[in-house]
C-alpha atoms as a PDB file:
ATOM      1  CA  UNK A   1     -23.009 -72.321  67.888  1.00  0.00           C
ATOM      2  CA  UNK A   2     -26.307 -73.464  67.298  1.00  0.00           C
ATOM      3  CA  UNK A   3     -26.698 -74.638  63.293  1.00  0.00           C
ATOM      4  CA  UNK A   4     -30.255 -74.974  63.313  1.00  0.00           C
ATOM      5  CA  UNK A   5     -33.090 -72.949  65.533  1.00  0.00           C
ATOM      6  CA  UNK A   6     -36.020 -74.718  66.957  1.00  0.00           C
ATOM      7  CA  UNK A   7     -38.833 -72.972  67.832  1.00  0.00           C
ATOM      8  CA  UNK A   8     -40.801 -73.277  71.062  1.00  0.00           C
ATOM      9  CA  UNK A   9     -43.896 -73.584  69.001  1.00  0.00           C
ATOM     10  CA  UNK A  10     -42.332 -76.787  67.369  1.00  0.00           C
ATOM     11  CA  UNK A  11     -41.139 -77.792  70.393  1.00  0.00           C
ATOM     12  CA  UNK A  12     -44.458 -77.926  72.114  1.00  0.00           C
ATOM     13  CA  UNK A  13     -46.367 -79.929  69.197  1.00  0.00           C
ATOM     14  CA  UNK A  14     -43.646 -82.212  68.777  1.00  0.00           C
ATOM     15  CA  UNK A  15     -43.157 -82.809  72.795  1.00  0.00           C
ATOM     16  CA  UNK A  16     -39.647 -82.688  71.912  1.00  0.00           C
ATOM     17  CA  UNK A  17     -36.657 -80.365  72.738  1.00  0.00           C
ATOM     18  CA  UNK A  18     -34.590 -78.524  70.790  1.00  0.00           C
ATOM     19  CA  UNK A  19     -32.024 -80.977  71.293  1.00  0.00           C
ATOM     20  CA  UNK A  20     -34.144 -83.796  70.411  1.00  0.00           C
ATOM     21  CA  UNK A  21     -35.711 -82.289  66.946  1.00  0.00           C
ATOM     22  CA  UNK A  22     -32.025 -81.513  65.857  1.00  0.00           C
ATOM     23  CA  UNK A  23     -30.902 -85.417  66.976  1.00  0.00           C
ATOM     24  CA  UNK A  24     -34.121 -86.583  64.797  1.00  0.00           C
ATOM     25  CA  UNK A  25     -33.199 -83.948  62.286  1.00  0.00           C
ATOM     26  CA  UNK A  26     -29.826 -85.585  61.919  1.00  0.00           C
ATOM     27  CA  UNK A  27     -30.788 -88.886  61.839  1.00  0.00           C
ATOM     28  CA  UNK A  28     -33.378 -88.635  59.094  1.00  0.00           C
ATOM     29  CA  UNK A  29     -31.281 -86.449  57.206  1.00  0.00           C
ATOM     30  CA  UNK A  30     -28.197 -89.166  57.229  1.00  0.00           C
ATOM     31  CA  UNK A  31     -29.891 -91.851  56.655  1.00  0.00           C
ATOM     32  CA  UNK A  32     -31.464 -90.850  53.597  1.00  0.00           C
ATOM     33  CA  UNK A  33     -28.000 -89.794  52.372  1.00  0.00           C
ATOM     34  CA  UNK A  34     -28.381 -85.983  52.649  1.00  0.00           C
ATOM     35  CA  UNK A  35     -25.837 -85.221  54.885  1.00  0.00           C
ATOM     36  CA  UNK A  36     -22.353 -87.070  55.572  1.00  0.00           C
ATOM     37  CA  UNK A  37     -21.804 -88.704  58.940  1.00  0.00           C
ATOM     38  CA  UNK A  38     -19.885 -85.700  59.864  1.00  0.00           C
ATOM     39  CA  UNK A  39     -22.407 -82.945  59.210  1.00  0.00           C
ATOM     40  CA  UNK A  40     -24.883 -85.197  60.747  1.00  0.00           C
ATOM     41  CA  UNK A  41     -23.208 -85.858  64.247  1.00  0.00           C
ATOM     42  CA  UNK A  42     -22.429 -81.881  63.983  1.00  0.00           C
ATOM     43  CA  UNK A  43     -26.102 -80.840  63.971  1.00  0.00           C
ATOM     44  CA  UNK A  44     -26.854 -83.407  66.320  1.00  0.00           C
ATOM     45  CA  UNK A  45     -24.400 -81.535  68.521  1.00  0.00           C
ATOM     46  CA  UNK A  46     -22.441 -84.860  69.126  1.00  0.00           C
ATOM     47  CA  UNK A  47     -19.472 -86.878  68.246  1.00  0.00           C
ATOM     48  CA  UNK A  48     -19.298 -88.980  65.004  1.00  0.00           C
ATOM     49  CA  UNK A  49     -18.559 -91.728  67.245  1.00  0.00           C
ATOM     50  CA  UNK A  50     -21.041 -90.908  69.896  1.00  0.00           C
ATOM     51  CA  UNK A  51     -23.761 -90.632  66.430  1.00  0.00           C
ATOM     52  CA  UNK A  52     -22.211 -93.556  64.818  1.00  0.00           C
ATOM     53  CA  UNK A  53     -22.988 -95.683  68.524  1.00  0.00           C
ATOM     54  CA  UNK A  54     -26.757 -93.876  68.224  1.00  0.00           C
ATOM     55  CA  UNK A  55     -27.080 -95.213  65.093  1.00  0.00           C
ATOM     56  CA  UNK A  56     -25.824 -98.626  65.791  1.00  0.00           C
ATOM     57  CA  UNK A  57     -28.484 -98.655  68.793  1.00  0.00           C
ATOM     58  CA  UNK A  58     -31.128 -98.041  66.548  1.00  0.00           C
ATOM     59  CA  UNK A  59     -30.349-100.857  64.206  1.00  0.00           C
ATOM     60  CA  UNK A  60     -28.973 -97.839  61.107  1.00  0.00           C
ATOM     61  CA  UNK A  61     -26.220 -98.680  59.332  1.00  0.00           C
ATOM     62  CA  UNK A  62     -23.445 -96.654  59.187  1.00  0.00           C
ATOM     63  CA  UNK A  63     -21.894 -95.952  55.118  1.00  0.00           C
ATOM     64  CA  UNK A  64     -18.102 -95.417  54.741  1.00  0.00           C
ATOM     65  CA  UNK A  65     -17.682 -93.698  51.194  1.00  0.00           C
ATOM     66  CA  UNK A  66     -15.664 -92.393  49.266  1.00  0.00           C
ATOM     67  CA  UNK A  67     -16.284 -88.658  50.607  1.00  0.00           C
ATOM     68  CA  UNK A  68     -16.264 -89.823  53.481  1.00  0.00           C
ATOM     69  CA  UNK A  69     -12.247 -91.549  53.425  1.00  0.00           C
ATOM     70  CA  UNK A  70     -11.192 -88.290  51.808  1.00  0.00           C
ATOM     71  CA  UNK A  71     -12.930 -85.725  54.361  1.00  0.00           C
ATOM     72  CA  UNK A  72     -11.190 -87.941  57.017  1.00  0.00           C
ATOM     73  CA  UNK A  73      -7.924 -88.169  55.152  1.00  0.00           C
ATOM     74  CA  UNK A  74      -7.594 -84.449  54.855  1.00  0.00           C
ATOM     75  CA  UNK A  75      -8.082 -84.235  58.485  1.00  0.00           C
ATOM     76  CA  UNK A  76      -5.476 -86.349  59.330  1.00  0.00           C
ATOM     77  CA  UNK A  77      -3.573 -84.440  57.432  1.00  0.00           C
ATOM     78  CA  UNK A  78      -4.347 -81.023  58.265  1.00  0.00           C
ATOM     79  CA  UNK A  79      -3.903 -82.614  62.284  1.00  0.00           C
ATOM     80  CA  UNK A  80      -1.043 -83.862  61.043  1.00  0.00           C
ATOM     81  CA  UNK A  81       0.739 -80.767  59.792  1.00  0.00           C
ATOM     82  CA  UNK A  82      -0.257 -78.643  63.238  1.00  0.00           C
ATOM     83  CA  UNK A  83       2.219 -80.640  65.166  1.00  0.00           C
END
């Protein structure tokens, strides 16, 4: 499912793919507290951890709050219950 549609026009001025305005997308968007780790690494099409290691490699520090404990508490718990 793609969450966000690039065009090729954007893609051509930027010299950037898809893949690369969503990643940039993402990271902009996180670290100026828009969007949750989660939602982040989801429009970047990756992993938390594989976004949380992209961030690290670009010197961004990765925020633990509040929100974020409790979205990862329910899904231990909702994983939790499916067994």
């Amino acid at each position: 499912m793609e969450l966000v549609s690039i065009s090729k026009e954007l893609e051509f001025a930027t010299h950037m793919s898809a893949q690369e305005i969503r990643l940039e997308l993402a990271v902009h968007l996180y670290t100026s507290g828009k969007l949750s780790i989660g939602k982040a690494s989801e429009l970047a099409a990756m992993s938390t951890v594989g976004f949380q290691c992209l961030l690290s490699s670009r010197g961004i520090p990765v925020s633990y709050k509040e929100d974020d404990f409790r979205d990862d508490l329910e899904t231990i718990t909702r994983l939790t219950s499916l067994r």
